[in-house]
Protein backbone atom coordinates (compact mmCIF):
# COMPACT_ATOMS: atom_id res chain seq x y z
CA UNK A 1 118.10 110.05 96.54
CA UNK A 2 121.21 109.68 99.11
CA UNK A 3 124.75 108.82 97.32
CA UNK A 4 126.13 108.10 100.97
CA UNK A 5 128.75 105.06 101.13
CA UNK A 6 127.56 101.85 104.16
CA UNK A 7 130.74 103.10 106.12
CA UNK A 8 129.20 106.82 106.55
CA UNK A 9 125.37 105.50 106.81
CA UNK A 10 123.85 106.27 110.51
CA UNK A 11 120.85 104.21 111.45
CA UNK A 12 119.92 106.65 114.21
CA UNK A 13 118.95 108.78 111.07
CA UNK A 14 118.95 107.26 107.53
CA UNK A 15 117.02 109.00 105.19
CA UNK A 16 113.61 107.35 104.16
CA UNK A 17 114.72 106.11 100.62
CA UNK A 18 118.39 104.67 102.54
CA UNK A 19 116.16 102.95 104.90
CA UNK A 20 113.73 101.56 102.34
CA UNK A 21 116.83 100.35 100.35
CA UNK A 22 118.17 98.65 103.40
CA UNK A 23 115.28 97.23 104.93
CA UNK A 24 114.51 95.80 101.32
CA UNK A 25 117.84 93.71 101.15
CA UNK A 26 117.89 93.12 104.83
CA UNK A 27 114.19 90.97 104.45
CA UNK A 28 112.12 88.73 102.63
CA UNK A 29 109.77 91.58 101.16
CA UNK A 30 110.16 94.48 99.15
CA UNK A 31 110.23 97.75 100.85
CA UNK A 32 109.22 101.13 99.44
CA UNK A 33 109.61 104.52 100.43
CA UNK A 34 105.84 104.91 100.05
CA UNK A 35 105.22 101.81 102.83
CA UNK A 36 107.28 103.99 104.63
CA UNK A 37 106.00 107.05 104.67
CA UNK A 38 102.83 105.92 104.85
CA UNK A 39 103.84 104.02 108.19
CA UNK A 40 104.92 107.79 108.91
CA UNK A 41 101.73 109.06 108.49
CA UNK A 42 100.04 106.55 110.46
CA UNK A 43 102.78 107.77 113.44
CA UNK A 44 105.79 105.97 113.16
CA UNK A 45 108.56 107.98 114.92
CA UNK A 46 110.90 110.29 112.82
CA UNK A 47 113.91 112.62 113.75
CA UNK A 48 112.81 116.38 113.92
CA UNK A 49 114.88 116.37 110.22
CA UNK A 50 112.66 113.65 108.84
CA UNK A 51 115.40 110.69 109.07
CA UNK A 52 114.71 107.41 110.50
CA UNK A 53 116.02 105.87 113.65
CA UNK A 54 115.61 102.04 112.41
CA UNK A 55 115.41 100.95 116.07
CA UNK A 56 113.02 103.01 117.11
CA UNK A 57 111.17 102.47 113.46
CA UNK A 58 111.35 98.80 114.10
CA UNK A 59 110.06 99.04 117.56
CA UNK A 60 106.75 101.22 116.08
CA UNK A 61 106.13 98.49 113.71
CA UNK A 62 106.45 95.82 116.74
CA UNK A 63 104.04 97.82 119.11
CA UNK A 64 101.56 97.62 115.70
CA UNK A 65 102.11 93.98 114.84
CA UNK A 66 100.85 93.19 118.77
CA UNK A 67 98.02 95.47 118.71
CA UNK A 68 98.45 98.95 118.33
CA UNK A 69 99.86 99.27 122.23
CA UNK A 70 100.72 102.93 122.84
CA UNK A 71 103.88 103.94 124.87
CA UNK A 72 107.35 104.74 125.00
């Protein structure tokens, strides 16, 4: 589990529990690590040291919420 404090926090490469945390109190629905890295698995984009780039995460989910449409 990341200890970082929001003033040191990156979201070009928050670690997958940060990023859960975050997207949890940023929504309506909970957020897990699992629902992430199962988005992972299923190809979601990652930085080569397994952080998340929350734009780039949130654009993934986009491109699968209209139909799975390939490209970057």
């Amino acid at each position: 589990m990341s200890h970082e404090s929001p003033e040191s926090m990156n979201p070009n490469a928050l670690p997958i529990d940060v990023a859960a945390r975050m997207l949890s109190k940023a929504g309506a629905r909970q957020i897990t690590e699992d629902m992430i890295r199962a988005d992972v698995d299923a190809g979601a984009p990652t930085n080569p040291d397994g952080t998340l780039n929350l734009v780039h995460y949130a654009a993934w989910n986009v491109r699968q919420m209209a139909g799975g449409i390939d490209g970057d």
